[in-house]
PDB file of N, CA and C in Angstrom:
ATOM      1  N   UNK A   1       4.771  -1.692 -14.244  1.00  0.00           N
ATOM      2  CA  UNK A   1       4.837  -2.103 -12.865  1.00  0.00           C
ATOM      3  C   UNK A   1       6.295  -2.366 -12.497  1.00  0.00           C
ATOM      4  N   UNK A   2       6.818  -2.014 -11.216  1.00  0.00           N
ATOM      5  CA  UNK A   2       8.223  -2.576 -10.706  1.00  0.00           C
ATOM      6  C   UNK A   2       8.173  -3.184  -9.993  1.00  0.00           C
ATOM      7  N   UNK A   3       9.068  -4.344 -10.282  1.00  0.00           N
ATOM      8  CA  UNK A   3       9.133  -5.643  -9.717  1.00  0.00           C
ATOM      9  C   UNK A   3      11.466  -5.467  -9.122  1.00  0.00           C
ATOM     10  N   UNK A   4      10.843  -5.972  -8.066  1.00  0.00           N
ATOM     11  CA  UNK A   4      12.350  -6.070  -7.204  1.00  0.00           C
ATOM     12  C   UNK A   4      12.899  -6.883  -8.134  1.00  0.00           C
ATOM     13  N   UNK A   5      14.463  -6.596  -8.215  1.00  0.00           N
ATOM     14  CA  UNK A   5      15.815  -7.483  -8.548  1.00  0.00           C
ATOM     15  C   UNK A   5      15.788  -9.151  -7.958  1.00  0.00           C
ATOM     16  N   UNK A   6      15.518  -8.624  -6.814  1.00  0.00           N
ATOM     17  CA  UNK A   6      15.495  -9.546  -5.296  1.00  0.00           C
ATOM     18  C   UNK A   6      14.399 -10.117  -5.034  1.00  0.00           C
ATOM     19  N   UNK A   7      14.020 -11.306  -4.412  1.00  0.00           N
ATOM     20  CA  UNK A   7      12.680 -11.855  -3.627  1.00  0.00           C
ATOM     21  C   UNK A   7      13.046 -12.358  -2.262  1.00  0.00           C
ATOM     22  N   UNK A   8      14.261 -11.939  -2.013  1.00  0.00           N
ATOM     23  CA  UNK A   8      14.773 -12.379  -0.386  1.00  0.00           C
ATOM     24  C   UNK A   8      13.529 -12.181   0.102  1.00  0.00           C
ATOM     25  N   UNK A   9      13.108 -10.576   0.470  1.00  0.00           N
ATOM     26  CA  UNK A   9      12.011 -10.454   1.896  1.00  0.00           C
ATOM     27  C   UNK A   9      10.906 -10.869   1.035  1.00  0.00           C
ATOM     28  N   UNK A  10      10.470 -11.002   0.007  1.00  0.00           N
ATOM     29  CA  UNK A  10       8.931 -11.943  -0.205  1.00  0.00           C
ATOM     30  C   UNK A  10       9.339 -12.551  -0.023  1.00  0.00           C
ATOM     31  N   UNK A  11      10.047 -13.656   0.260  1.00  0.00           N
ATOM     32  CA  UNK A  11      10.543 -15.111   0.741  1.00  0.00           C
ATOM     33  C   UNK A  11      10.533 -15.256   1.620  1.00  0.00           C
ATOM     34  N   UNK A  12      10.917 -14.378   2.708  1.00  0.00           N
ATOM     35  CA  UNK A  12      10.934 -14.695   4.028  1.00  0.00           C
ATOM     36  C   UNK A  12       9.410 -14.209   4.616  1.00  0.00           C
ATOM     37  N   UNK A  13       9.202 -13.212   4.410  1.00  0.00           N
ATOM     38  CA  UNK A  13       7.927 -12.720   4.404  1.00  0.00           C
ATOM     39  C   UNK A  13       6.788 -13.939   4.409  1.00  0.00           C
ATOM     40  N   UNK A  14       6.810 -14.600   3.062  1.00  0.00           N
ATOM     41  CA  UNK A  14       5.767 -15.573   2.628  1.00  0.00           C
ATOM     42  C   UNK A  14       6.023 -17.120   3.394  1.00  0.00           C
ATOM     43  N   UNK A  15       6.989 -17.245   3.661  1.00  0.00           N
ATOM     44  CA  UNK A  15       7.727 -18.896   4.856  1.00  0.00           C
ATOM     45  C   UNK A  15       6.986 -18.191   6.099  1.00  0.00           C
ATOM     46  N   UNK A  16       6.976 -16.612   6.559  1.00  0.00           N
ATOM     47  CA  UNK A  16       6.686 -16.495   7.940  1.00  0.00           C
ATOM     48  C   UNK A  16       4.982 -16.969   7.662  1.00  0.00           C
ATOM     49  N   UNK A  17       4.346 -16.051   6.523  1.00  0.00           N
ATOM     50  CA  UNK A  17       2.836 -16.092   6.925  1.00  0.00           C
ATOM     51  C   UNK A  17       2.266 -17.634   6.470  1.00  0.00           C
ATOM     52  N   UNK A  18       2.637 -18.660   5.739  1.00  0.00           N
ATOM     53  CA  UNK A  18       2.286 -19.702   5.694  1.00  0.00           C
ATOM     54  C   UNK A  18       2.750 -20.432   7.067  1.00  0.00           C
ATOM     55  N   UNK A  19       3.662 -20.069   7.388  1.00  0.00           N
ATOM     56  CA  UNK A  19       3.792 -20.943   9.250  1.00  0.00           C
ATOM     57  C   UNK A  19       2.670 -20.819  10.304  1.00  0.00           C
ATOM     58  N   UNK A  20       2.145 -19.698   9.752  1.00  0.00           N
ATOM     59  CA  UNK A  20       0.671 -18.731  10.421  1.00  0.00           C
ATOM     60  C   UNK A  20      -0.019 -19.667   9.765  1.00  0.00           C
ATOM     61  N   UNK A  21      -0.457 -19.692   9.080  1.00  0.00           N
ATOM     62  CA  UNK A  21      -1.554 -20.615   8.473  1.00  0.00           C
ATOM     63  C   UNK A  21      -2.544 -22.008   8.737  1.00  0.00           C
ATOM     64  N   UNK A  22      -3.781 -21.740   9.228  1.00  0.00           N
ATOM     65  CA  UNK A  22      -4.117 -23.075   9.817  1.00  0.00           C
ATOM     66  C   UNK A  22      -4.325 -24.154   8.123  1.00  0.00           C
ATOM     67  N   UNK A  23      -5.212 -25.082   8.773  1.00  0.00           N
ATOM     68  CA  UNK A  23      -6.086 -25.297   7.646  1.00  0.00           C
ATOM     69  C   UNK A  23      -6.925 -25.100   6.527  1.00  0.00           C
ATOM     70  N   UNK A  24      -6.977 -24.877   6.046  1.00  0.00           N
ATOM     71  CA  UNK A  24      -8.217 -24.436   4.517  1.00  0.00           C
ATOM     72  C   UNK A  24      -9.429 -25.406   4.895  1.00  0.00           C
ATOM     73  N   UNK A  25     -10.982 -25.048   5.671  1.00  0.00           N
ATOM     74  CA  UNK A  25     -11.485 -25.940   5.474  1.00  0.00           C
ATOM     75  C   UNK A  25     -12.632 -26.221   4.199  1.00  0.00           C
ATOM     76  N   UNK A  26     -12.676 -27.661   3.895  1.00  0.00           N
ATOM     77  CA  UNK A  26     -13.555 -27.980   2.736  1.00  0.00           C
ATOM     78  C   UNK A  26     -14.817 -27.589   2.818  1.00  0.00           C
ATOM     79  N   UNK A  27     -15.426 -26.813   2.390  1.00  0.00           N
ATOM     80  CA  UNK A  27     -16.618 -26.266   2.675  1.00  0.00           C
ATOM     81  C   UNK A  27     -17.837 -26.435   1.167  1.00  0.00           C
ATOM     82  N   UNK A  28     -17.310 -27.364   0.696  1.00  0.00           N
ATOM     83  CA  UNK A  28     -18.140 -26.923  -0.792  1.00  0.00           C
ATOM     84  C   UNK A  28     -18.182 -28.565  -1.650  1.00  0.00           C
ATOM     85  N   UNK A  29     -18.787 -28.842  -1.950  1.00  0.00           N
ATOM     86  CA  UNK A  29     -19.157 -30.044  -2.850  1.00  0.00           C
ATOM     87  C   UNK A  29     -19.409 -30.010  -4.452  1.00  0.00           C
ATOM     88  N   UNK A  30     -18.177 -30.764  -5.419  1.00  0.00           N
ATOM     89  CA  UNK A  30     -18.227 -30.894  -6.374  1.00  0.00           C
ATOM     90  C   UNK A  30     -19.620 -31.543  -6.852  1.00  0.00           C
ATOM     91  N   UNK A  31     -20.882 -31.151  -7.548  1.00  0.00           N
ATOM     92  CA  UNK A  31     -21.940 -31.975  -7.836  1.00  0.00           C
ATOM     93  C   UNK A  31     -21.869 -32.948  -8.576  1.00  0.00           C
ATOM     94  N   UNK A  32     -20.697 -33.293  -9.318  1.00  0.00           N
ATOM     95  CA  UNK A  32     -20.661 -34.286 -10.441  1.00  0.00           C
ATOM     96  C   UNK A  32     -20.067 -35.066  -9.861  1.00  0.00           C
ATOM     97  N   UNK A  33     -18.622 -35.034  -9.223  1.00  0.00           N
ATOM     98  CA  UNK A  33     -18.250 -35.898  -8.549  1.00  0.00           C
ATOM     99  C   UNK A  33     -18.326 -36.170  -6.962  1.00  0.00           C
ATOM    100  N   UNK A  34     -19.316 -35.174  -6.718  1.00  0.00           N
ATOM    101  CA  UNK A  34     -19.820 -35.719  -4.824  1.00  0.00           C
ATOM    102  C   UNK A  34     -18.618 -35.268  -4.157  1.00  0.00           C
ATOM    103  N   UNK A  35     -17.261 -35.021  -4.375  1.00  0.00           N
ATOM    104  CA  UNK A  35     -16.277 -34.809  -3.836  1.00  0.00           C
ATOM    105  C   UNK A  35     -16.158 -33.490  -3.108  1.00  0.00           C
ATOM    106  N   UNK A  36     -15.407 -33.309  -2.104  1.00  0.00           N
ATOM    107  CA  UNK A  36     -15.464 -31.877  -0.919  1.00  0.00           C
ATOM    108  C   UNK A  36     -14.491 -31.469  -1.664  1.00  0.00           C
ATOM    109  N   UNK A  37     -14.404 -30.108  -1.535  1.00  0.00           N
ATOM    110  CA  UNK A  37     -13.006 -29.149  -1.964  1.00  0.00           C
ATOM    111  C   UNK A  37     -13.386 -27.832  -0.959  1.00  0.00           C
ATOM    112  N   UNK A  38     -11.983 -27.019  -1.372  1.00  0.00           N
ATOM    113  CA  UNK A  38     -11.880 -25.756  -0.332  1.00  0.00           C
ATOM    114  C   UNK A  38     -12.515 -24.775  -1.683  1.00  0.00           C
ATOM    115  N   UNK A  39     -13.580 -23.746  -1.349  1.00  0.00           N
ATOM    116  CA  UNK A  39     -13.419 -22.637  -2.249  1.00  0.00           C
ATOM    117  C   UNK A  39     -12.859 -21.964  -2.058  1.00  0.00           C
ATOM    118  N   UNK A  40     -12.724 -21.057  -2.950  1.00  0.00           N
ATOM    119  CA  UNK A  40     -11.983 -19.963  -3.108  1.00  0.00           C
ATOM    120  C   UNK A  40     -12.240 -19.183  -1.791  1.00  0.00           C
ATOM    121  N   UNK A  41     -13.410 -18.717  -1.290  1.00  0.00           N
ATOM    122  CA  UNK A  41     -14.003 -18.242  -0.542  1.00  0.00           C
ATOM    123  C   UNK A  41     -13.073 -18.462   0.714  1.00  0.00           C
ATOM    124  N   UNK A  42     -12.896 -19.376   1.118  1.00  0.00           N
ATOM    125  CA  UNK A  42     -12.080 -20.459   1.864  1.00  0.00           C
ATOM    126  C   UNK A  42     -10.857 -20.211   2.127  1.00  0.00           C
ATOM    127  N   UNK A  43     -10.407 -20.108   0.928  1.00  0.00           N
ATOM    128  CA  UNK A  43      -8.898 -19.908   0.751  1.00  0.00           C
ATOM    129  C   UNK A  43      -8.534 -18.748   1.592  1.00  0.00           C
ATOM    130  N   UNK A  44      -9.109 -17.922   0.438  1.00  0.00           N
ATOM    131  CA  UNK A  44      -8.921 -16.234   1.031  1.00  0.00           C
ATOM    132  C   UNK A  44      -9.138 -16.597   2.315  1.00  0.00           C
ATOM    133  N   UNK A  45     -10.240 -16.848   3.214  1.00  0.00           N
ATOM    134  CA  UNK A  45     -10.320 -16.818   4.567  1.00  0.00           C
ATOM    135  C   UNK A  45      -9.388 -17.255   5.320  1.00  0.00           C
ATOM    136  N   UNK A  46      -9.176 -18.389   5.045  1.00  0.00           N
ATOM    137  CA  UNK A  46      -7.994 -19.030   6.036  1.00  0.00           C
ATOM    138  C   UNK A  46      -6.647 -18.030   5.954  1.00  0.00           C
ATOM    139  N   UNK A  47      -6.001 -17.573   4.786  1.00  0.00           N
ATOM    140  CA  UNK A  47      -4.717 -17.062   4.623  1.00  0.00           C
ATOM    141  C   UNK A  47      -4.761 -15.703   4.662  1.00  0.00           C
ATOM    142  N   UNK A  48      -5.879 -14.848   4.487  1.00  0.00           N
ATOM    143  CA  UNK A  48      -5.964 -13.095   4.420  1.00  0.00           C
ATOM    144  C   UNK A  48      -5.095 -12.563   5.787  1.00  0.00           C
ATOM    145  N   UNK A  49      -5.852 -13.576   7.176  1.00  0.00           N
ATOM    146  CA  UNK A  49      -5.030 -12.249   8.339  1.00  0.00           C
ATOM    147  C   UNK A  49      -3.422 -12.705   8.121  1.00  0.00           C
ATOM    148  N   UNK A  50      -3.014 -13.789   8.012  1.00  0.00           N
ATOM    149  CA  UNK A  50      -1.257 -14.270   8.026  1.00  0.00           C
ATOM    150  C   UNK A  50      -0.795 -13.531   6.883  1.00  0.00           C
ATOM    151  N   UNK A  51      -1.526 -13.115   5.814  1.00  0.00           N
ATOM    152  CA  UNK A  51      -0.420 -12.670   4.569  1.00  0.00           C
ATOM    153  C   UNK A  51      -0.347 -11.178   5.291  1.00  0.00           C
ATOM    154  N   UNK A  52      -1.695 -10.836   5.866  1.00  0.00           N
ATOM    155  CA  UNK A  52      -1.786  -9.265   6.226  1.00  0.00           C
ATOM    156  C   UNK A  52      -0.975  -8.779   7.225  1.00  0.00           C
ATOM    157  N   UNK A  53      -0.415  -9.787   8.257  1.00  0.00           N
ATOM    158  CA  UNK A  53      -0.139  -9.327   9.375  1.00  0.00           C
ATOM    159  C   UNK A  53       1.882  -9.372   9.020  1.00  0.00           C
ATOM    160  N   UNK A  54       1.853 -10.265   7.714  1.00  0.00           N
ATOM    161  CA  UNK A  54       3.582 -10.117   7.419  1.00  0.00           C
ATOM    162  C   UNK A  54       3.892  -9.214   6.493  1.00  0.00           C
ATOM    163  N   UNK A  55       2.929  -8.619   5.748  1.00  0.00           N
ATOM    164  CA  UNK A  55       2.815  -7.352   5.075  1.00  0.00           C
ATOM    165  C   UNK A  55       2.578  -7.923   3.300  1.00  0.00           C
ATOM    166  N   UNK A  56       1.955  -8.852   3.201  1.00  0.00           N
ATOM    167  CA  UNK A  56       1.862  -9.265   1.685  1.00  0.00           C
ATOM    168  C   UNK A  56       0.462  -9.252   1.630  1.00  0.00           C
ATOM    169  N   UNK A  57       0.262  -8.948  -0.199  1.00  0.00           N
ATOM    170  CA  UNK A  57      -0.961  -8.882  -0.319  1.00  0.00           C
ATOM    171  C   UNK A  57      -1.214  -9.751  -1.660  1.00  0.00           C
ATOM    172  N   UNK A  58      -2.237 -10.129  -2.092  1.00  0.00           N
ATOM    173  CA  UNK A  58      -2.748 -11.207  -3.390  1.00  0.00           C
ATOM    174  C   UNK A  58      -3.745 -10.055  -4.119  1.00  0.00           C
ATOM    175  N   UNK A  59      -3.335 -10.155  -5.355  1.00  0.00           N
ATOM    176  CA  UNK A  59      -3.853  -8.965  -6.246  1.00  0.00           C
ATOM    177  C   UNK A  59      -4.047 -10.397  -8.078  1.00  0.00           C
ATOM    178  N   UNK A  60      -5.185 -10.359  -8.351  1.00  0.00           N
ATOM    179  CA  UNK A  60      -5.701 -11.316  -9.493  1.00  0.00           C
ATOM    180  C   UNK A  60      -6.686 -10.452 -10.686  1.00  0.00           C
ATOM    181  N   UNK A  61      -5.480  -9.805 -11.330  1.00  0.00           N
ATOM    182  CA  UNK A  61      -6.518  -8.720 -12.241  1.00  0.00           C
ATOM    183  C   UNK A  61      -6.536  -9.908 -13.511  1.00  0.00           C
ATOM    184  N   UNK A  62      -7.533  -8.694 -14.321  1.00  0.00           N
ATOM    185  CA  UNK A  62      -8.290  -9.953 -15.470  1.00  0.00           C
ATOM    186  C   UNK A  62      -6.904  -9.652 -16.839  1.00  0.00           C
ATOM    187  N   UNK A  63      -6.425 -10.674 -17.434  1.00  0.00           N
ATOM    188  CA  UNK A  63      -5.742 -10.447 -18.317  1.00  0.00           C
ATOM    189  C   UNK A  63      -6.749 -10.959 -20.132  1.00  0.00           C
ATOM    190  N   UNK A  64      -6.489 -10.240 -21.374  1.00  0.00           N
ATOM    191  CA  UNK A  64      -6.835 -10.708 -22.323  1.00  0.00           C
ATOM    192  C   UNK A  64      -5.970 -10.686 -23.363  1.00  0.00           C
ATOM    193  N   UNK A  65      -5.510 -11.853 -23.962  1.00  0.00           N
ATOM    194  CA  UNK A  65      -4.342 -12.053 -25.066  1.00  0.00           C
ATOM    195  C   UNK A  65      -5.175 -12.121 -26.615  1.00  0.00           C
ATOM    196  N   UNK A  66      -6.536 -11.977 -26.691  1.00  0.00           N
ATOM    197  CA  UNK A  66      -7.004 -11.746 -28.025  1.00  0.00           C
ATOM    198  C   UNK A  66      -8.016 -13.160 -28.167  1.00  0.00           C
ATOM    199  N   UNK A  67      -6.833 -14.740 -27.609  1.00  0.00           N
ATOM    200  CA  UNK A  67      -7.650 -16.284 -27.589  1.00  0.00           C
ATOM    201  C   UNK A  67      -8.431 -16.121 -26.474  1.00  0.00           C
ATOM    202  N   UNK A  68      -8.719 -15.040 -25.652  1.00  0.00           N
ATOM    203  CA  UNK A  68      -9.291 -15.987 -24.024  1.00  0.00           C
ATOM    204  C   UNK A  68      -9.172 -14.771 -22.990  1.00  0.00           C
ATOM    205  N   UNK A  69      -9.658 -14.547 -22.278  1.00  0.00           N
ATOM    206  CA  UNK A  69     -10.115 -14.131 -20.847  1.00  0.00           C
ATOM    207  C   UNK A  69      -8.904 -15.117 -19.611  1.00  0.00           C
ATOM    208  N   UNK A  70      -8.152 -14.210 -18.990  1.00  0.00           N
ATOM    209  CA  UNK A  70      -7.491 -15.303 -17.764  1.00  0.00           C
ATOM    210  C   UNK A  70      -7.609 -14.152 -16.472  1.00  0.00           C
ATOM    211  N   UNK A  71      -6.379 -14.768 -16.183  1.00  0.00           N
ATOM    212  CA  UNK A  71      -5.772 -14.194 -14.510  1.00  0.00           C
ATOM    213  C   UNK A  71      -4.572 -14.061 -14.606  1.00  0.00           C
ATOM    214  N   UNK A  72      -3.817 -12.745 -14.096  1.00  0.00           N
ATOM    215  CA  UNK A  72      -2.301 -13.268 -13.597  1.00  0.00           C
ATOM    216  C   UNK A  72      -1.768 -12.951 -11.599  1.00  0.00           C
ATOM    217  N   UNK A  73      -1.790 -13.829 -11.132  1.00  0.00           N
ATOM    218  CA  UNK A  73      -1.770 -13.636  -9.994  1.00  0.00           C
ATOM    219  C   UNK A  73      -0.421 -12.912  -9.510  1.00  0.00           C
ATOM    220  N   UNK A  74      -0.361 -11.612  -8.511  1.00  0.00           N
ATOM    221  CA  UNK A  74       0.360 -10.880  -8.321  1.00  0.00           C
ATOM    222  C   UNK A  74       0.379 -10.951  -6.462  1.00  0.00           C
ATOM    223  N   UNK A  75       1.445 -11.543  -5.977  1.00  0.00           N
ATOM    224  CA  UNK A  75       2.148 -11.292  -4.645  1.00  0.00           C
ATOM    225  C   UNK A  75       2.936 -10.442  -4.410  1.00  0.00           C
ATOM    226  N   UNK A  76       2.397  -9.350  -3.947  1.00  0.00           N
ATOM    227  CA  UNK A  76       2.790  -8.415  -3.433  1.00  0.00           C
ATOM    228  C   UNK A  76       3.448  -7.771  -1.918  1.00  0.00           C
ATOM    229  N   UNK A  77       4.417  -7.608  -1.714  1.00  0.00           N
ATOM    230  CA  UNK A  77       5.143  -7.301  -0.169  1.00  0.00           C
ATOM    231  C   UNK A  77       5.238  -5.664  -0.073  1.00  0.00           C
ATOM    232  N   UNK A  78       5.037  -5.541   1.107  1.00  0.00           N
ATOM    233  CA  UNK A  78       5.433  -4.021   1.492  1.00  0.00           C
ATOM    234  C   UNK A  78       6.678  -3.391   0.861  1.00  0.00           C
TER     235      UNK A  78
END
């Protein structure tokens, strides 16, 4: 994969679409501790049109090191 030298324009890029950004609302209840949180579900919703409309995208493929199953999260700019 190639990755820029630079993160100037993801930087500026990512300050513009979080200024876009409303709230995340809590939509989901921890059962053990009764407590509200945002899901994932959520997330994505609130932030998909602002990352889309400054040209970035969120990419979470599955990684395996041999101990474990993960994620490595990838921000991506035009």
């Amino acid at each position: 994969m190639n990755k820029s030298e630079s993160i100037k324009n993801l930087a500026m890029a990512l300050k513009k679409a979080q200024s876009e950004m409303g709230e995340v609302k809590f939509d989901a209840t921890n059962p053990f501790l009764k407590n509200r949180y945002a899901s994932l579900g959520a997330v994505i919703q609130a932030s998909k049109d602002a990352l889309t409309r400054n040209g970035l995208a969120v990419s979470q493929p599955a990684i395996s090191d041999g101990n474990g199953v993960g994620i490595t999260t990838l921000l991506m700019h035009e």
